[in-house]
N, C-alpha and C. Protein backbone atom coordinates (compact mmCIF):
# COMPACT_ATOMS: atom_id res chain seq x y z
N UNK A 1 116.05 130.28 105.98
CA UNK A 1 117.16 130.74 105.17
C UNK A 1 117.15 132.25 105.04
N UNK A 2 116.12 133.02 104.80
CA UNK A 2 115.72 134.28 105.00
C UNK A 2 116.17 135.09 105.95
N UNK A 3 115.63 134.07 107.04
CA UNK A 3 116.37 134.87 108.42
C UNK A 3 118.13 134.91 108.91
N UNK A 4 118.44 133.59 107.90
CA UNK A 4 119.91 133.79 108.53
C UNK A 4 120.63 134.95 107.26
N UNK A 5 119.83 135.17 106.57
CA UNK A 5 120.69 136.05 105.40
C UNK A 5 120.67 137.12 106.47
N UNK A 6 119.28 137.29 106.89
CA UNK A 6 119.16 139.01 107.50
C UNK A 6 120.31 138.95 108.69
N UNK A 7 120.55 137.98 108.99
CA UNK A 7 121.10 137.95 110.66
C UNK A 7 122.50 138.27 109.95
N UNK A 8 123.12 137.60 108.89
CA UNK A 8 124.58 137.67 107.60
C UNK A 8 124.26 139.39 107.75
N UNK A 9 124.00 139.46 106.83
CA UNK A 9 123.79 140.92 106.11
C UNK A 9 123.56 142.01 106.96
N UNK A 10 123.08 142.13 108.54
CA UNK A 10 123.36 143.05 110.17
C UNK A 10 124.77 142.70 110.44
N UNK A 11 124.98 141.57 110.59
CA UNK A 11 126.28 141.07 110.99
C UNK A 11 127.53 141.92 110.24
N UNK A 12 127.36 142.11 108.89
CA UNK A 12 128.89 142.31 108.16
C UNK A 12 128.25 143.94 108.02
N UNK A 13 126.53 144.53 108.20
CA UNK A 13 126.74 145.84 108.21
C UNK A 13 127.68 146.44 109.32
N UNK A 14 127.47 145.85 110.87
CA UNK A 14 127.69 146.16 111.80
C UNK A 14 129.66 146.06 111.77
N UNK A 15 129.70 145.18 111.31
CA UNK A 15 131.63 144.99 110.93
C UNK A 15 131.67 146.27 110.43
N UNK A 16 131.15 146.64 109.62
CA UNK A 16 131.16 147.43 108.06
C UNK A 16 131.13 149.27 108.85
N UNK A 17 130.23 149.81 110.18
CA UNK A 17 130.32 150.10 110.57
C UNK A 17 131.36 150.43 111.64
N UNK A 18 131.54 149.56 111.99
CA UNK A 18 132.38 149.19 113.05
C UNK A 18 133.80 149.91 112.64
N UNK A 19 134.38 149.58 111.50
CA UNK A 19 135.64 149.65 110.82
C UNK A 19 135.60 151.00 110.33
N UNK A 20 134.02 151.63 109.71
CA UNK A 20 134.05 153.10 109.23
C UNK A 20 133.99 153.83 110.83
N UNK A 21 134.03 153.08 111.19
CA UNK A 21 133.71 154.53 112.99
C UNK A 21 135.44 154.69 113.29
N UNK A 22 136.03 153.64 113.19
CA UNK A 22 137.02 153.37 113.78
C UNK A 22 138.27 154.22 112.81
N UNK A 23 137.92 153.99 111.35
CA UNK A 23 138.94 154.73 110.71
C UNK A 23 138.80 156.28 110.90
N UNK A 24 137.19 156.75 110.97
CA UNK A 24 137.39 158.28 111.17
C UNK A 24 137.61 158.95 112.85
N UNK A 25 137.85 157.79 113.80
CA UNK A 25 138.34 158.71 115.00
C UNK A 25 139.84 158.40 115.30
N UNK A 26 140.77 158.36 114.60
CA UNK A 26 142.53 158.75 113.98
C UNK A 26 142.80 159.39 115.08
N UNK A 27 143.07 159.34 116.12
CA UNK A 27 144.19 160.31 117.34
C UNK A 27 145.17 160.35 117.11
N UNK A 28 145.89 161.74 117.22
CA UNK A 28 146.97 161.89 117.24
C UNK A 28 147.49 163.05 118.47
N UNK A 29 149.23 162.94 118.65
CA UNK A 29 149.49 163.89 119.41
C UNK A 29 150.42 164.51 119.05
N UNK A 30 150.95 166.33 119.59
CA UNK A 30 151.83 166.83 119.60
C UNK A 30 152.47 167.49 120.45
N UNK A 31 153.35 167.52 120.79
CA UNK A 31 153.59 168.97 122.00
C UNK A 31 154.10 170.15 121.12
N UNK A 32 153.02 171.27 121.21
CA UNK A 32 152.90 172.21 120.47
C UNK A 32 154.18 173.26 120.96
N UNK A 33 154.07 173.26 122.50
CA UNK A 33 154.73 174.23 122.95
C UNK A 33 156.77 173.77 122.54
N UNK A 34 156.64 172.79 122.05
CA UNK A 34 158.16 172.18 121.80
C UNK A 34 158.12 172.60 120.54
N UNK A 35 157.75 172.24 119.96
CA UNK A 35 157.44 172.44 118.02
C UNK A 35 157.98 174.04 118.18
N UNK A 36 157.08 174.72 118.92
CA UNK A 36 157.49 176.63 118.61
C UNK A 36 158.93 176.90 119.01
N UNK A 37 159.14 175.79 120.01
CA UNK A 37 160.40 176.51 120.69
C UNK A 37 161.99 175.76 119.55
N UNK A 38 161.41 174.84 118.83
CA UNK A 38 162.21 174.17 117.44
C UNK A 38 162.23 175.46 116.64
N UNK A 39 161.24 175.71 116.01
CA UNK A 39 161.07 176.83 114.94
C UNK A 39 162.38 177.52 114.64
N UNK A 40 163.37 178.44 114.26
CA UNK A 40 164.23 179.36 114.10
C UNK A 40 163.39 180.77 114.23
N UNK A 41 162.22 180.80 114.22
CA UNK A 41 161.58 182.21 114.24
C UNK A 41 161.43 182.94 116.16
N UNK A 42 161.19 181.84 116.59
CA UNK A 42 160.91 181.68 118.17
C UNK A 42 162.28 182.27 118.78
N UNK A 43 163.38 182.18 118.31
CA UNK A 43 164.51 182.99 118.59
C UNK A 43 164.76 184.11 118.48
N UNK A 44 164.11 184.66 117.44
CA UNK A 44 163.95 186.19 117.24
C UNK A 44 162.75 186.85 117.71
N UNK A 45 161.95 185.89 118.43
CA UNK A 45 160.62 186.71 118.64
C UNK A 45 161.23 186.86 120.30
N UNK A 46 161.95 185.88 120.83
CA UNK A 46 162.52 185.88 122.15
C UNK A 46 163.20 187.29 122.11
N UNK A 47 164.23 187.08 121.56
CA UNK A 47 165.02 188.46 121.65
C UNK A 47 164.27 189.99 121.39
N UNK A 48 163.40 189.96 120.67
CA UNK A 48 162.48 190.95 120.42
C UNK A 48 161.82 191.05 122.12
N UNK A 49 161.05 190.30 122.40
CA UNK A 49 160.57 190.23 123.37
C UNK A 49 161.91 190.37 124.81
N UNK A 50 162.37 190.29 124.98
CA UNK A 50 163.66 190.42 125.88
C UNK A 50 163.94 192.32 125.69
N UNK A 51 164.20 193.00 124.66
CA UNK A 51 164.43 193.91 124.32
C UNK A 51 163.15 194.53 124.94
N UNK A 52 161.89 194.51 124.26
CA UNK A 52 160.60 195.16 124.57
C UNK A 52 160.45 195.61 126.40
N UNK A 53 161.07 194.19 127.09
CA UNK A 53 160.54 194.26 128.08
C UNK A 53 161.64 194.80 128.93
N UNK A 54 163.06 194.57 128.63
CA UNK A 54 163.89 196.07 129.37
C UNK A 54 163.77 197.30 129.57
N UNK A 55 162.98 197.49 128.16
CA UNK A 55 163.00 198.78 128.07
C UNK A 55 161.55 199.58 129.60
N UNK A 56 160.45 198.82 129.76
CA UNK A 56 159.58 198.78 130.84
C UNK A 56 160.80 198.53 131.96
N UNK A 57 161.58 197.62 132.31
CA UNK A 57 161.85 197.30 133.53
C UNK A 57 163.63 198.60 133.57
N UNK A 58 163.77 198.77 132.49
CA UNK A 58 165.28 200.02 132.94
C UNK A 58 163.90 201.21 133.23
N UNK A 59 162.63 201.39 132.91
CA UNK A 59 161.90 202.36 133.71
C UNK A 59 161.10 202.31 135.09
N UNK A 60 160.85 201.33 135.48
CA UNK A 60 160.72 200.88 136.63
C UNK A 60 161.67 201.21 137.48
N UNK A 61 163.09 200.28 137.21
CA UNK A 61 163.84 200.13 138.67
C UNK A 61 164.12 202.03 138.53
N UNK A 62 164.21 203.39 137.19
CA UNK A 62 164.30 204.42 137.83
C UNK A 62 163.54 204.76 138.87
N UNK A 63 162.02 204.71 138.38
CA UNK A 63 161.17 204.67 139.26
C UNK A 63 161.15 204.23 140.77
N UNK A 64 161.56 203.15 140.81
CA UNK A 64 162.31 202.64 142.29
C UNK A 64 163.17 203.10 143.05
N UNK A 65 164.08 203.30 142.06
CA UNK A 65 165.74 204.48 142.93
C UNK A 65 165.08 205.30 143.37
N UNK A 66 163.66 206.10 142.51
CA UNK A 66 163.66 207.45 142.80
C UNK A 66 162.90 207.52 144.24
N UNK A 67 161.71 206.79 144.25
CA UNK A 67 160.81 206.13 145.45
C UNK A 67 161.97 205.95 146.50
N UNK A 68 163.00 205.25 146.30
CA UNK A 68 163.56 204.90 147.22
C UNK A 68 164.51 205.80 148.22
N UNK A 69 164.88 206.33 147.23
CA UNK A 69 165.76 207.88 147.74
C UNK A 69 164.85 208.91 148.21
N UNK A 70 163.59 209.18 147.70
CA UNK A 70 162.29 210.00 148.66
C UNK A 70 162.30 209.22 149.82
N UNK A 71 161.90 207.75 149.67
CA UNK A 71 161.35 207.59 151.27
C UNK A 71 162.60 207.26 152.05
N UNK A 72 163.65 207.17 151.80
CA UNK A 72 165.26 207.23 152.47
C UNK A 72 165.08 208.97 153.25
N UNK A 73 164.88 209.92 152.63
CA UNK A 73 165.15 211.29 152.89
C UNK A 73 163.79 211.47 153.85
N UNK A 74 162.42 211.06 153.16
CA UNK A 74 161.53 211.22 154.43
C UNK A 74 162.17 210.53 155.76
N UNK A 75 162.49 209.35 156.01
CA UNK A 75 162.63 208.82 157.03
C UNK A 75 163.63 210.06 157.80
N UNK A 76 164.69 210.30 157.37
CA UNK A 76 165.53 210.78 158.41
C UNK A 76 165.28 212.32 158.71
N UNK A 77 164.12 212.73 157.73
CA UNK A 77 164.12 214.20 157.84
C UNK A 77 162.49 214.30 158.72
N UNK A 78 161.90 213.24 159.33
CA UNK A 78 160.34 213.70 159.28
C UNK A 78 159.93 214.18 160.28
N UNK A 79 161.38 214.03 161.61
CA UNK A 79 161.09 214.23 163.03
C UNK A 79 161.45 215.90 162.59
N UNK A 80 161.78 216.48 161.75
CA UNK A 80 161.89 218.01 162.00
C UNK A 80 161.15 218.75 161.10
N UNK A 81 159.79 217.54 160.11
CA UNK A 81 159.20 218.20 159.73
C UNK A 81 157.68 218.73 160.55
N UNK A 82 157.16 219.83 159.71
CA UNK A 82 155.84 220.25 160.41
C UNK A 82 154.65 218.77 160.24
N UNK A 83 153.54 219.01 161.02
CA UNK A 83 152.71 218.03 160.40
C UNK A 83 152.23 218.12 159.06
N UNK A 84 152.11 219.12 158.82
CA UNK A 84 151.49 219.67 157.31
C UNK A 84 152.78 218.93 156.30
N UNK A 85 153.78 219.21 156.58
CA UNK A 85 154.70 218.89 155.53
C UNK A 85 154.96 217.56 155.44
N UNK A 86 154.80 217.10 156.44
CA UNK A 86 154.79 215.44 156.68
C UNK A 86 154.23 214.51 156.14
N UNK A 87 152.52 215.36 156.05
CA UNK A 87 151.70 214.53 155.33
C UNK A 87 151.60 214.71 153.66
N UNK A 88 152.00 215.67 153.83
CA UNK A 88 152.00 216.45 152.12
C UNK A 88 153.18 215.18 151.49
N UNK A 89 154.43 214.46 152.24
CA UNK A 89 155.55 214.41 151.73
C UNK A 89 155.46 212.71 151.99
N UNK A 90 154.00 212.41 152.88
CA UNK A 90 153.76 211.00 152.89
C UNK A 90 152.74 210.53 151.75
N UNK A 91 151.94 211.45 151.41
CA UNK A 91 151.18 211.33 150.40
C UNK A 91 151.90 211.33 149.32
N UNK A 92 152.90 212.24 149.21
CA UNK A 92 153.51 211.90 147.61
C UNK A 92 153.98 210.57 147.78
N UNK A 93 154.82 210.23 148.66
CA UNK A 93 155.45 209.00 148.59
C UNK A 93 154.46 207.85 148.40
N UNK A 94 153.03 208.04 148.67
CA UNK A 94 152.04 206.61 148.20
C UNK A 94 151.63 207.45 146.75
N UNK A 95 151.80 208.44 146.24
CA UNK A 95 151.21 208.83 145.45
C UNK A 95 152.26 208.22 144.22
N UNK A 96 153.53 207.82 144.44
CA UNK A 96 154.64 207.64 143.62
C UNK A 96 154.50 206.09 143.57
N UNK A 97 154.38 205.45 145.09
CA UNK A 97 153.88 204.07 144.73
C UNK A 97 152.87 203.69 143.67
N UNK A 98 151.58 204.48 144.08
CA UNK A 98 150.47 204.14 143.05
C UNK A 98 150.88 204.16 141.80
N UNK A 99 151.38 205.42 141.04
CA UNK A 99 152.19 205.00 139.96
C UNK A 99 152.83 203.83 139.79
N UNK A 100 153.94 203.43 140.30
CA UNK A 100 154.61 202.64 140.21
C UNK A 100 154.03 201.32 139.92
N UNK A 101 153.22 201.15 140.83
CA UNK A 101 152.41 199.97 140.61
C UNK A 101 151.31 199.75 138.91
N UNK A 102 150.37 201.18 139.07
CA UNK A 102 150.01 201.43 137.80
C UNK A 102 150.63 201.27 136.25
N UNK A 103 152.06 201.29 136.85
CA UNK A 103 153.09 201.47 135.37
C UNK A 103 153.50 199.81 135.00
N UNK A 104 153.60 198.73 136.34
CA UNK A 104 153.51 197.65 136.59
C UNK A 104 152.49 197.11 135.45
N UNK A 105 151.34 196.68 135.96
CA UNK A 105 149.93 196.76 135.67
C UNK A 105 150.26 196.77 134.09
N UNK A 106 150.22 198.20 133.48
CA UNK A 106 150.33 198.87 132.10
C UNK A 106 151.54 198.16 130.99
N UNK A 107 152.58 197.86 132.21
CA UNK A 107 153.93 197.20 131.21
C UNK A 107 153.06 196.11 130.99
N UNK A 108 152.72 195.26 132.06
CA UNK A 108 152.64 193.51 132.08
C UNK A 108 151.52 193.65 130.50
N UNK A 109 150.20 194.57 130.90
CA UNK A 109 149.76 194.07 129.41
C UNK A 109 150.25 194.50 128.23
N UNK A 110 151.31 195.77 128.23
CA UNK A 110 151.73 195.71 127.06
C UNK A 110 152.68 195.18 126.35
N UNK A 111 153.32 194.14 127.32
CA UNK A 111 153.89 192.79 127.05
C UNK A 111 153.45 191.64 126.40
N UNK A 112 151.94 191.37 126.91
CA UNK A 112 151.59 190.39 126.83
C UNK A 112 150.78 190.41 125.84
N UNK A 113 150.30 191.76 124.87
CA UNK A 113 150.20 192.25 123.57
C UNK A 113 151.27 192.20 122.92
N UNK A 114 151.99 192.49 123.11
CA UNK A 114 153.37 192.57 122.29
C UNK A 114 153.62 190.97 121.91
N UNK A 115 153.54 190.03 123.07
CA UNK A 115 153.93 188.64 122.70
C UNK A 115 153.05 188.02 122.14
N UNK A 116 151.62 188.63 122.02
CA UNK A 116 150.56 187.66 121.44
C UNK A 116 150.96 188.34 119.97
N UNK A 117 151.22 189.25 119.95
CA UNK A 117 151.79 190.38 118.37
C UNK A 117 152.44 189.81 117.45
N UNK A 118 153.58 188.98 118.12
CA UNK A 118 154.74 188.70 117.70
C UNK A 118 155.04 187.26 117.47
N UNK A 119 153.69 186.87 118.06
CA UNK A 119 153.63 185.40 118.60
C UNK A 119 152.85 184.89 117.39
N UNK A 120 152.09 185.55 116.85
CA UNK A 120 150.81 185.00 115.54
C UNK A 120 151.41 184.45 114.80
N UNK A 121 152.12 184.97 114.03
CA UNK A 121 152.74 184.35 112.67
C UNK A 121 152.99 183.07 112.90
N UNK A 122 154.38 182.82 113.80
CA UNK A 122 154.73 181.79 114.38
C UNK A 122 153.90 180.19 114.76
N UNK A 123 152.76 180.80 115.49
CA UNK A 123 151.54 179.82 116.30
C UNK A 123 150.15 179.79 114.74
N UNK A 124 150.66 180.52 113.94
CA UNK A 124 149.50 179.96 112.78
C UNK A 124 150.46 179.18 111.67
N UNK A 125 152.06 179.23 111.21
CA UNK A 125 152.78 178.87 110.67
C UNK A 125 152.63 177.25 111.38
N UNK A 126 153.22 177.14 112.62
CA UNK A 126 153.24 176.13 113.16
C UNK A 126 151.74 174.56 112.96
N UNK A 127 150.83 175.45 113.59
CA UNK A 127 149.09 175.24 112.81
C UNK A 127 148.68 174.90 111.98
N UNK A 128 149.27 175.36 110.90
CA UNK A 128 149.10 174.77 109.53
C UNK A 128 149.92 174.10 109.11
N UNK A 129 150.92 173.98 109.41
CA UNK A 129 152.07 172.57 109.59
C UNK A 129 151.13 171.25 110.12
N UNK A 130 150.66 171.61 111.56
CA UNK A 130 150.28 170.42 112.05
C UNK A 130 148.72 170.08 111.58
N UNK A 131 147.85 170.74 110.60
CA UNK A 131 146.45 170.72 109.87
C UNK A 131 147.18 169.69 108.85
N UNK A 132 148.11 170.17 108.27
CA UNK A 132 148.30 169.34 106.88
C UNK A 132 149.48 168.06 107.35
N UNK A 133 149.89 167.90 108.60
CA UNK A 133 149.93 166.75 108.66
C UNK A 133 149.33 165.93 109.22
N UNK A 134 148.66 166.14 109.80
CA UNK A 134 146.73 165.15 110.01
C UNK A 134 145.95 165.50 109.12
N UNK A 135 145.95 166.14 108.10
CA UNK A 135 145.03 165.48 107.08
C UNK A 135 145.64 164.68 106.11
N UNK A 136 147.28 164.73 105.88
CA UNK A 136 148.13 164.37 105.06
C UNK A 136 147.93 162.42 105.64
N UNK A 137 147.37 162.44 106.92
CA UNK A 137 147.96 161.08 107.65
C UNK A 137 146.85 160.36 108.32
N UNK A 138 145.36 161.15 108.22
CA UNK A 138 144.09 160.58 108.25
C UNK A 138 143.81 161.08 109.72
N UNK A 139 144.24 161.88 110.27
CA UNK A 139 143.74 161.87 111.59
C UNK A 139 142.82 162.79 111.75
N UNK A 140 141.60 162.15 112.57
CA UNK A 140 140.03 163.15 113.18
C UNK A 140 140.86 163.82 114.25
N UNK A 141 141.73 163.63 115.18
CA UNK A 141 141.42 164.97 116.43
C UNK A 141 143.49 164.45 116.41
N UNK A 142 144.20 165.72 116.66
CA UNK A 142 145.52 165.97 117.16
C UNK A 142 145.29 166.16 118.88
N UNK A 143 145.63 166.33 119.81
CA UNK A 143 145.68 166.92 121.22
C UNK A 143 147.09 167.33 121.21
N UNK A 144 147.34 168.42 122.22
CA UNK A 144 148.27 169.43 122.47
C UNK A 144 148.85 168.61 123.86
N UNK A 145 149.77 167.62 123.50
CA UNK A 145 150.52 167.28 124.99
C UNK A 145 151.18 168.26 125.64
N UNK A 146 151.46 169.48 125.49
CA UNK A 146 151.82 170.40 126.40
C UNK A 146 150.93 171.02 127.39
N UNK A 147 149.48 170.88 126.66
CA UNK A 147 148.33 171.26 127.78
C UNK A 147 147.96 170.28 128.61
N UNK A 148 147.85 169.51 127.87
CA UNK A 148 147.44 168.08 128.65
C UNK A 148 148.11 166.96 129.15
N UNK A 149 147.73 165.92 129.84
CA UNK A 149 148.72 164.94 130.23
C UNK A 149 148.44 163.53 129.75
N UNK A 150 148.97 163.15 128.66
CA UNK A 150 148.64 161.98 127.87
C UNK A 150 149.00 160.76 128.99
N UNK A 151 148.26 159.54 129.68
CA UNK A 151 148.46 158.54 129.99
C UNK A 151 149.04 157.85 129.20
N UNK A 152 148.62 157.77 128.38
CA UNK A 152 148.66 156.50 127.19
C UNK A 152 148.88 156.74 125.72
N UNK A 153 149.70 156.84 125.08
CA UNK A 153 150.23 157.24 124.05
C UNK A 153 150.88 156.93 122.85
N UNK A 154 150.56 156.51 122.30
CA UNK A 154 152.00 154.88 120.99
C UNK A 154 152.46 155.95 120.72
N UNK A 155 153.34 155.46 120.28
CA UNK A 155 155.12 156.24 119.75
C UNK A 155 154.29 156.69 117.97
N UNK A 156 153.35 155.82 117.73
CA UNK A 156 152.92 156.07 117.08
C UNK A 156 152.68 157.24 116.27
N UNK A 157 151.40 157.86 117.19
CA UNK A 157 150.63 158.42 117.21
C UNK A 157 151.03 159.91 117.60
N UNK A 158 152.39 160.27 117.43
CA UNK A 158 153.26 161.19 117.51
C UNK A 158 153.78 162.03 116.41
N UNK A 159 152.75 163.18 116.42
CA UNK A 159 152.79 163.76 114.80
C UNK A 159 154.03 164.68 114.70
N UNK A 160 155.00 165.12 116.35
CA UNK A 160 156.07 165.91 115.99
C UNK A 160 156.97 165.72 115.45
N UNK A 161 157.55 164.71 114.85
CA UNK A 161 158.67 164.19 113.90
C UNK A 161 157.90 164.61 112.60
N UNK A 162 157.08 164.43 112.19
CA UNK A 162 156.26 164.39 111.10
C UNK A 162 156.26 166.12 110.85
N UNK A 163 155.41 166.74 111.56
CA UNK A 163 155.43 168.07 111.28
C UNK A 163 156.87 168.67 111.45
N UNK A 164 158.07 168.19 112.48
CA UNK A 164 158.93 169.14 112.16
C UNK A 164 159.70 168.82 110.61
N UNK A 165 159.24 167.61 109.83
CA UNK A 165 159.91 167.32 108.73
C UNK A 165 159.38 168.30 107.70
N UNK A 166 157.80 168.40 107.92
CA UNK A 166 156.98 169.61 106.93
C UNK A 166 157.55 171.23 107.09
N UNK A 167 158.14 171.02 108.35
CA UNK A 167 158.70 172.84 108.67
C UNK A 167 159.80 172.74 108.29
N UNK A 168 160.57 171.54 107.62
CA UNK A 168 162.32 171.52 107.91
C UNK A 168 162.97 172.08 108.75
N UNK A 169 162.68 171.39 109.96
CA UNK A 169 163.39 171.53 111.21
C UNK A 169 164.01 170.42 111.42
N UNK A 170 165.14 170.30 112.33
CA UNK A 170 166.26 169.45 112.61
C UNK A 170 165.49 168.34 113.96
């Protein structure tokens, strides 16, 4: 009788376990990168960002005309230049590339500062939307279906209706 209590009493710990493992690993999913692009803020950080980055590329393509109209004028002028002047006037022309390229280079990261800049508020607003609706709803781990590729998924287990209701989004 002893032994079947002990064998009872493993038995309903192991249930007992079983059911506490199971309630604290809660999955859930979101596609994060959809959620930002819902937001109303993501519209103004676009246009901000659209603006920022004309202003790099109306300096570029000068940069380009100007490159382009040098090495237009080298070409047709080089058979009557000296060698000295030739090379003096081929070197600037890689010397104007290198820039060019350098200024390339310099925009792209100060873009991509600018968008991580502009981008914070937004991507920690969003964040704490989706913290307090998995803790609001019991869930151990969210995953980012925009990074990843969910096989298998319940309609369930789909926290973006949920969080865009916490952001009052449509």
């Amino acid at each position: 009788m002893k032994k079947l209590f002990k064998v009872a009493l493993v038995a309903v710990g192991m249930i007992f376990a079983g059911n506490f493992a199971n309630a604290q690993t809660k999955i859930g999913h979101i596609n994060f990168n959809q959620l930002i692009d819902l937001m109303p803020e993501a519209k103004t950080v676009q246009t901000q960002m659209q603006a920022y980055q004309k202003t790099f590329m109306d300096q570029l393509t000068t940069m380009n005309n100007e490159y382009t109209t040098k090495g237009q004028e080298f070409q047709k002028t080089q058979d009557k230049m000296t060698d000295a002047v030739r090379s003096a006037k081929g070197a600037e022309l890689q010397d104007m590339q290198k820039r060019m390229n350098d200024f390339q280079t310099n925009a792209q990261q100060q873009v991509t500062a600018k968008s991580n800049e502009l981008g914070k508020p937004l991507i920690d607003k969003a964040t704490a939307a989706v913290n307090a609706v998995a803790k609001e709803k019991g869930y151990a781990y969210v995953l980012d279906s925009s990074q990843i590729t969910l096989l298998v998924s319940p309609d369930a287990d789909d926290l973006l209706p949920a969080v865009k209701l916490k952001l009052g989004l449509k």
